[in-house]
Protein backbone atom coordinates (compact mmCIF):
# COMPACT_ATOMS: atom_id res chain seq x y z
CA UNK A 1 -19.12 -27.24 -16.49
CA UNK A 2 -20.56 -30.42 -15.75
CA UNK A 3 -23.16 -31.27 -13.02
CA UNK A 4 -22.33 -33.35 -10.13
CA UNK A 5 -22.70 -36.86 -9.52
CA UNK A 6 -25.94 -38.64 -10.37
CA UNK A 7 -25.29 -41.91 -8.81
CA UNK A 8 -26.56 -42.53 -5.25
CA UNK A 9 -24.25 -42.03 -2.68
CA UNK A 10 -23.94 -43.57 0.77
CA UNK A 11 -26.69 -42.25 2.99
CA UNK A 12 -23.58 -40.19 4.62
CA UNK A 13 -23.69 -37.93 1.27
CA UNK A 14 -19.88 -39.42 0.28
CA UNK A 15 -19.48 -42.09 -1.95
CA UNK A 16 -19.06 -45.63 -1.77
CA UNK A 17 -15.76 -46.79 -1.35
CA UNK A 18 -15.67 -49.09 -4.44
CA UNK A 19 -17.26 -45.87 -6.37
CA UNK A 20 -14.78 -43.53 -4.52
CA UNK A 21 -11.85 -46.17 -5.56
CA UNK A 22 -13.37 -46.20 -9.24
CA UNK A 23 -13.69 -42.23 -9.76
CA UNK A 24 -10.26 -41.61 -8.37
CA UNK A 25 -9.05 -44.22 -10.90
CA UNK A 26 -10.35 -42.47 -13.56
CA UNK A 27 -9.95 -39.15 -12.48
CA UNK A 28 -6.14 -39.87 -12.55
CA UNK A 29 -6.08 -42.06 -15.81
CA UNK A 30 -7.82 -39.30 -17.40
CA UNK A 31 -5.71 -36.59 -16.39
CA UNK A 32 -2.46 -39.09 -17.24
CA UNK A 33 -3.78 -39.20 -20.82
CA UNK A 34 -4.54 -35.68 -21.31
CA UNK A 35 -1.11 -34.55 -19.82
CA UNK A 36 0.29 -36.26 -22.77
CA UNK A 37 -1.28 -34.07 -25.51
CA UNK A 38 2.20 -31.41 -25.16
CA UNK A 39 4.17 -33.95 -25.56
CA UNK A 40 2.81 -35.48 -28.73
CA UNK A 41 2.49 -32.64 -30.26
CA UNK A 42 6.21 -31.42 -29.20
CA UNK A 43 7.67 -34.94 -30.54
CA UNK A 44 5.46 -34.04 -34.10
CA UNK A 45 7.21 -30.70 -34.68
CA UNK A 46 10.36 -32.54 -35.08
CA UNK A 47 9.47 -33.82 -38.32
CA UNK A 48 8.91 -30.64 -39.66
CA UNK A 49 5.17 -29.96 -39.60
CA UNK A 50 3.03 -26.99 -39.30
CA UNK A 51 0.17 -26.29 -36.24
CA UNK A 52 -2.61 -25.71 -38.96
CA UNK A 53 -1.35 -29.48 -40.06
CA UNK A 54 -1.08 -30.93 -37.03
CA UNK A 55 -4.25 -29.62 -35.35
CA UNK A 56 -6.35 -30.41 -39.22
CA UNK A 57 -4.89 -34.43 -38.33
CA UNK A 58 -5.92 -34.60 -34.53
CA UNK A 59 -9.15 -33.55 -35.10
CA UNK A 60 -10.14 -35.18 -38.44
CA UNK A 61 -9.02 -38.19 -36.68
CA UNK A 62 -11.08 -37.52 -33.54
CA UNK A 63 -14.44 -36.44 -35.59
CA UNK A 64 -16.26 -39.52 -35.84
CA UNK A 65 -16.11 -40.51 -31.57
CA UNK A 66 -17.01 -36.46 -31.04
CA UNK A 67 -20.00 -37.04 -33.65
CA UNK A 68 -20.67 -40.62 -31.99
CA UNK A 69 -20.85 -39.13 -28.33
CA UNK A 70 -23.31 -35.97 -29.74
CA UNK A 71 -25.49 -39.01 -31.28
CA UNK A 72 -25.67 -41.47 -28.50
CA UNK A 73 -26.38 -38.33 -25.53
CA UNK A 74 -28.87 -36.91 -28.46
CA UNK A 75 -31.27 -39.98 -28.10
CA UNK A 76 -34.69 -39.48 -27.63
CA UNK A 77 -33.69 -35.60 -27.07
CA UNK A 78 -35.55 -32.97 -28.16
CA UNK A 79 -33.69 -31.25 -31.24
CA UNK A 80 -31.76 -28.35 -30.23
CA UNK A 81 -33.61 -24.95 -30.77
CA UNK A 82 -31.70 -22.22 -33.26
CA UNK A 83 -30.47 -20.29 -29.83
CA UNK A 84 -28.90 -23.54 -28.62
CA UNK A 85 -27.16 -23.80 -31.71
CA UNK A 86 -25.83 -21.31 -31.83
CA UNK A 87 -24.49 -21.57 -28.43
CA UNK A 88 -22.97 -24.73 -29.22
CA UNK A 89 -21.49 -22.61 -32.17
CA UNK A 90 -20.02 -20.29 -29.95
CA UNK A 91 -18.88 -22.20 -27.76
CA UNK A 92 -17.47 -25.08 -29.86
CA UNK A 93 -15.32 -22.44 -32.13
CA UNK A 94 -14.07 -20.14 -28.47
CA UNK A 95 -13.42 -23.66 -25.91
CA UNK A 96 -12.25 -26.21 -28.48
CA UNK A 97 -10.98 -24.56 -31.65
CA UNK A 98 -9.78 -21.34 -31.27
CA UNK A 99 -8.28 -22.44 -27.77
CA UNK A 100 -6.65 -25.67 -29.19
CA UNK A 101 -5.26 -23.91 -31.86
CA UNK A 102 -3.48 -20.99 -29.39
CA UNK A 103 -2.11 -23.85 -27.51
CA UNK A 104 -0.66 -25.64 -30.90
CA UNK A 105 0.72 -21.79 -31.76
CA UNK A 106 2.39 -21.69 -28.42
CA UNK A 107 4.00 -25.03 -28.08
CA UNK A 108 6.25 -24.21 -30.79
CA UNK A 109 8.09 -21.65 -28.38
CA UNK A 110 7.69 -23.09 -24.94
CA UNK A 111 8.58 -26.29 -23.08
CA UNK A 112 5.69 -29.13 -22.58
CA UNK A 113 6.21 -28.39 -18.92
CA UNK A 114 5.31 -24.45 -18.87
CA UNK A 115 2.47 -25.32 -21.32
CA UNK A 116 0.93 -27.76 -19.01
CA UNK A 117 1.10 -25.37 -16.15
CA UNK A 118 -0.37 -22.04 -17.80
CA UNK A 119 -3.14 -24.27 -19.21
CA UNK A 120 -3.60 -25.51 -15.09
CA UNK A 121 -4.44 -22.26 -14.07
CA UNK A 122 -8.16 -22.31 -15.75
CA UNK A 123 -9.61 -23.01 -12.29
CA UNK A 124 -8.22 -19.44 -11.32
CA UNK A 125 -9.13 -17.69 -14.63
CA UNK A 126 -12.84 -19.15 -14.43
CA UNK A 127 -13.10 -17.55 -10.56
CA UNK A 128 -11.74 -14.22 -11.89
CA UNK A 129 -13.90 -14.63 -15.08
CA UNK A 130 -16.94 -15.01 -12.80
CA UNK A 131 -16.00 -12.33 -10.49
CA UNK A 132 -15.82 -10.02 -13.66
CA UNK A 133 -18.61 -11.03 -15.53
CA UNK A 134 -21.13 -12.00 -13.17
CA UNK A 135 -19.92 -10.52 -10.19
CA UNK A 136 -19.63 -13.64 -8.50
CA UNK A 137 -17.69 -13.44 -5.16
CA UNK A 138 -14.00 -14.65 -4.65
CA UNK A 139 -13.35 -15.22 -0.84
CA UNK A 140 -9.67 -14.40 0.38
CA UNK A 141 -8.80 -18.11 0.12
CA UNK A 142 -9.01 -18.07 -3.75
CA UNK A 143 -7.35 -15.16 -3.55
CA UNK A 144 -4.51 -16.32 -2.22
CA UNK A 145 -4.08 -19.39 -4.04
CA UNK A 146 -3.99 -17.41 -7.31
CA UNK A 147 -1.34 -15.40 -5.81
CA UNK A 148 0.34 -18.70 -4.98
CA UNK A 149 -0.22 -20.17 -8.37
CA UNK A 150 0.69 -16.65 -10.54
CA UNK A 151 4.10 -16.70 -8.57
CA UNK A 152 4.71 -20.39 -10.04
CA UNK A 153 4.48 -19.63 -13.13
CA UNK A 154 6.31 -16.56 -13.06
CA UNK A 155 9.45 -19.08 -11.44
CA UNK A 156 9.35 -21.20 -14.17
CA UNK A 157 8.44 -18.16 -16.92
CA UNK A 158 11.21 -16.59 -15.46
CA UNK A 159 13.85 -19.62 -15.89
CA UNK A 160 12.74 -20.48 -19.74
CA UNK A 161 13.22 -16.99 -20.55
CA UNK A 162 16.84 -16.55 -19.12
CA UNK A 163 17.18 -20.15 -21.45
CA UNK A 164 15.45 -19.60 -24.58
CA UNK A 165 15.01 -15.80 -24.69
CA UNK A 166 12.42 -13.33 -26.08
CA UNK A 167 10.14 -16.29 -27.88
CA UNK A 168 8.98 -17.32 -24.54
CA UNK A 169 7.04 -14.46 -24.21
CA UNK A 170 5.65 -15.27 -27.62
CA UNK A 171 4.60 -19.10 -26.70
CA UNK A 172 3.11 -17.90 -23.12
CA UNK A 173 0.95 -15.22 -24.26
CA UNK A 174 -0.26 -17.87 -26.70
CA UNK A 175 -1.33 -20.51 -24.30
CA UNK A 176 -2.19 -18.24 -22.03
CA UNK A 177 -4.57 -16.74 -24.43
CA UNK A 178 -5.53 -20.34 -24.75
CA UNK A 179 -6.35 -20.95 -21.06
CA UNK A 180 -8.27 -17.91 -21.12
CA UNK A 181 -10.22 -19.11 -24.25
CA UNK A 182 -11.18 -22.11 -22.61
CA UNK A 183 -11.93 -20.65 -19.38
CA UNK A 184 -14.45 -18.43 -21.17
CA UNK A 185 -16.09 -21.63 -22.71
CA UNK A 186 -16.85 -23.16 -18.95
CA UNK A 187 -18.16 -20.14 -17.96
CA UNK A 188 -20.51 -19.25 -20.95
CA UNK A 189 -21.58 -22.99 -21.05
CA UNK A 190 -23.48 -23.38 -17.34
CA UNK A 191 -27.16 -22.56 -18.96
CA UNK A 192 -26.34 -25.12 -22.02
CA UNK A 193 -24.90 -27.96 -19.93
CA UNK A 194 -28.10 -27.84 -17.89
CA UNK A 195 -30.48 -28.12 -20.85
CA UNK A 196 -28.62 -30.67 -23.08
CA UNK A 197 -26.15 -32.49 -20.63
CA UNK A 198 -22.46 -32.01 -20.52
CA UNK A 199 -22.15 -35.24 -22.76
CA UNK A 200 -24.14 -33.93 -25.80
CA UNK A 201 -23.11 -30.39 -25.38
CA UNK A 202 -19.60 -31.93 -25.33
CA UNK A 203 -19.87 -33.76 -28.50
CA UNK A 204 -21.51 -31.21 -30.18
CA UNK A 205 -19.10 -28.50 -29.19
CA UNK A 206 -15.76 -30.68 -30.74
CA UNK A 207 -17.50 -31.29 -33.02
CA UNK A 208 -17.91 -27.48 -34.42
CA UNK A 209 -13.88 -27.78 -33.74
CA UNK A 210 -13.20 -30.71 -35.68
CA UNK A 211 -14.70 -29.17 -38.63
CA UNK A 212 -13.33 -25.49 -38.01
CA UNK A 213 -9.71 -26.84 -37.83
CA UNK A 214 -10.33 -29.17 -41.14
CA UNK A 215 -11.87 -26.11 -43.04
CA UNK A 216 -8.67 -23.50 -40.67
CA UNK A 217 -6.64 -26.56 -42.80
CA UNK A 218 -8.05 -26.23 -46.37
CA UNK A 219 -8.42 -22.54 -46.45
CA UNK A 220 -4.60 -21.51 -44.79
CA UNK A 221 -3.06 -24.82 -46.59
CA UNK A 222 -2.67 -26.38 -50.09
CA UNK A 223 -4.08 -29.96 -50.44
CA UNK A 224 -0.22 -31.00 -51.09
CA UNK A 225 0.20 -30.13 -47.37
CA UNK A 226 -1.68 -33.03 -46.32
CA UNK A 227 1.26 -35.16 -47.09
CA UNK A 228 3.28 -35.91 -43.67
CA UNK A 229 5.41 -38.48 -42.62
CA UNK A 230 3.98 -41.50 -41.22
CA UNK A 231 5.59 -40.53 -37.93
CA UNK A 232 3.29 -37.42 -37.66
CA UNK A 233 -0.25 -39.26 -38.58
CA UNK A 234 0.82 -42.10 -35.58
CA UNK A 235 1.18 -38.86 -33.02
CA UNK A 236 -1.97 -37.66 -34.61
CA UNK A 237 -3.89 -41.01 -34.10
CA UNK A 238 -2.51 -41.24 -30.61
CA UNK A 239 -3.42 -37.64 -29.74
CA UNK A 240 -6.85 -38.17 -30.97
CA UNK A 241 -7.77 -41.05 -29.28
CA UNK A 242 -5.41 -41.41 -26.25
CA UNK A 243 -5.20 -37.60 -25.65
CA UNK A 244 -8.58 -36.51 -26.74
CA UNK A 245 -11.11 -38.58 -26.81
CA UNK A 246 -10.30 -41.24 -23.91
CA UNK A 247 -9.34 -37.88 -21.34
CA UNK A 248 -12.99 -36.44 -22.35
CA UNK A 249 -15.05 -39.76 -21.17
CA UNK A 250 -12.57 -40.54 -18.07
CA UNK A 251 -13.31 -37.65 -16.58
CA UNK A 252 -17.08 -37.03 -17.16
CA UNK A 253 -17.04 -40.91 -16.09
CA UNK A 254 -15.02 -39.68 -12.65
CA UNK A 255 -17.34 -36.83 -12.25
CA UNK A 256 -20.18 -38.95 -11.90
CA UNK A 257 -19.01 -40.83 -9.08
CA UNK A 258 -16.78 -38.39 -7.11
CA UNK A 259 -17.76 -34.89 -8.04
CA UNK A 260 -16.01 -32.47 -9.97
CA UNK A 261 -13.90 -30.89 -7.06
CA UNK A 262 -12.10 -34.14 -5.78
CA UNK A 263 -12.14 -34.82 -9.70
CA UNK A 264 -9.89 -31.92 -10.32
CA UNK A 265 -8.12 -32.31 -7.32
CA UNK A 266 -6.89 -35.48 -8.56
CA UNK A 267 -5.78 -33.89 -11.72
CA UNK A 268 -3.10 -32.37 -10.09
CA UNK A 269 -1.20 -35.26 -11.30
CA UNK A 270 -1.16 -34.03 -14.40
CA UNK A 271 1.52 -31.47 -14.40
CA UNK A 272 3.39 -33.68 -12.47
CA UNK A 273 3.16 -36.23 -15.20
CA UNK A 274 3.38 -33.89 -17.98
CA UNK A 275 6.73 -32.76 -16.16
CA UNK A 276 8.05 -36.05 -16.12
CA UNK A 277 7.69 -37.23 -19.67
CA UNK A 278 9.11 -34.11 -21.09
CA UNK A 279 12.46 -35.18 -19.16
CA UNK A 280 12.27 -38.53 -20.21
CA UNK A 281 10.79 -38.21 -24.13
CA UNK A 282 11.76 -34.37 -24.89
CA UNK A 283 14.78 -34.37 -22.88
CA UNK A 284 13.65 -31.47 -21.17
CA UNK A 285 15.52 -30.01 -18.06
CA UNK A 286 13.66 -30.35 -15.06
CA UNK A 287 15.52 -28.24 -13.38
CA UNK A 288 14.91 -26.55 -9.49
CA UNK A 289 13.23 -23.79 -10.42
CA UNK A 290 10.85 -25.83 -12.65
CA UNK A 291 9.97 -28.26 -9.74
CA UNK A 292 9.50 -25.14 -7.15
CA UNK A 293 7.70 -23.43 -10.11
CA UNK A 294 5.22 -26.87 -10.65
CA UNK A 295 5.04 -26.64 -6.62
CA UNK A 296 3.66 -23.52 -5.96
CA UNK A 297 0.83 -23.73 -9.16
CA UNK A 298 -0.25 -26.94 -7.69
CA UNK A 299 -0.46 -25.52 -3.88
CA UNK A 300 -2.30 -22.23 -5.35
CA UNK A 301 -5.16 -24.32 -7.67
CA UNK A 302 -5.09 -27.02 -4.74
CA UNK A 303 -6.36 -23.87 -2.90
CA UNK A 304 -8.73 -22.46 -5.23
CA UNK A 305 -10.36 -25.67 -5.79
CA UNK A 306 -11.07 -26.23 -1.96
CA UNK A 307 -12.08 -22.79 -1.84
CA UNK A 308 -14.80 -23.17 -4.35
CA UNK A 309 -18.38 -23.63 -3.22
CA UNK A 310 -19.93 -27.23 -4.98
């Protein structure tokens, strides 16, 4: 999705250490912060509000650094032509609307745990999207890591269904669906990145989502809906910013300097985190299964990922 690091490297072709040091640090912050969007938006549907709500808040309040970040890459730029837009169109309403909005759907029936782990398994639905679409070859390494990473979340699938029943099936076809979504937007988005940046292409593309979920909001929604508990527009601030916005930048930021294969490498940590915090602020189980489960999705995309040509 994004192109790989434009700062010089050591004459070695790896990075300096202090930029090495730097991109790991935000590689990991970033992931940190985005493994906390399940979890905010699990701790909002206890107070009783809807998706098309909830996802109408984070992105109102996220608009104005999405239209900030299209401005400031944008400078100087050439305008886009009417075939770029409507790329961005496309893409903005498949990879950030439509896909954010399945995942909102879905949390409502699954734990913050399974949701972070379907939605880790893009790196294995963009090989399989590329093998299908472009016929782009997937060795036997990726291969097998999928296997590896499928089986994971079948453990875990398996557990949450013999706990919660048949809604799990429900909230994992959603995400799922929202993985798949999302995958779709990296793949479809390689020609665009390279003629307006991933920055500007990035800005532009949430914001197209910001303003589909606001008018999703106003069409499915009565004005009178607006009106949430102050406990709900907090979550929504912190999602925005914390979850959104500051995830977006870390990791472009950690591309730059390491790559984006040690980048998502690092963002294994994720799930992990993800899995912790919905023990500690969900009370989620986190139970055997759930750990071997996490285990063997991390070991499969860890696979995929080193498979993957730069």
């Amino acid at each position: 999705m994004r192109p790989e690091p434009s700062l010089a490297p050591a004459a070695s072709g790896v990075p300096h250490r202090s930029q090495l040091l730097a991109g790991l640090a935000l590689a990991a912050a970033g992931a940190i912060a985005f493994s906390g969007k399940a979890i905010i938006i699990k701790l909002a549907y206890r107070h009783e509000v809807d998706p098309a709500t909830l996802i109408m808040y984070r992105m109102l309040l996220a608009l104005p650094f999405f239209v900030a970040m299209a401005w400031w890459a944008g400078r100087g730029q050439a305008p886009l032509t009417a075939r770029q837009w409507r790329g961005v169109l496309f893409l903005g309403f498949i990879g950030y609307y439509l896909s954010s909005y399945l995942d909102f759907l879905g949390l409502q029936y699954i734990s913050a745990s399974l949701e972070r782990l379907i939605l880790y398994l893009n790196p294995t639905l963009v090989a399989l999207l590329g093998l299908l679409l472009y016929q782009r070859r997937v060795g036997l390494r990726q291969v097998i890591g999928m296997a590896v990473s499928y089986s994971g979340i079948l453990v875990v699938f398996a557990h949450e269904l013999a706990l919660q029943g048949q809604a799990v099936v429900l909230g994992g076809a959603l995400v799922f669906a929202s993985a798949l979504f999302y995958a779709l937007y990296m793949v479809y988005s390689g020609e665009l990145v390279q003629r307006l940046g991933s920055l500007r292409l990035v800005g532009l593309a949430t914001t197209v989502a910001c303003l589909c979920c606001i008018l999703q909001f106003l069409w499915l929604r009565p004005i009178a809906a607006a009106s949430v508990v102050p406990e709900v527009l907090w979550l929504s601030l912190i999602n925005a910013t914390v979850c959104t916005v500051a995830p977006v930048l870390l990791v472009m930021m950690a591309i730059e300097r390491i790559g984006s294969s040690l980048t998502a490498q690092v963002g294994m940590v994720g799930p992990m985190v993800t899995l912790l915090l919905s023990g500690l602020l969900l009370g989620e189980v986190i139970s055997a299964w759930v750990l071997a489960g996490t285990a063997l999705v991390l070991a499969g995309v860890y696979v995929v990922t080193r498979g993957r040509s730069p």
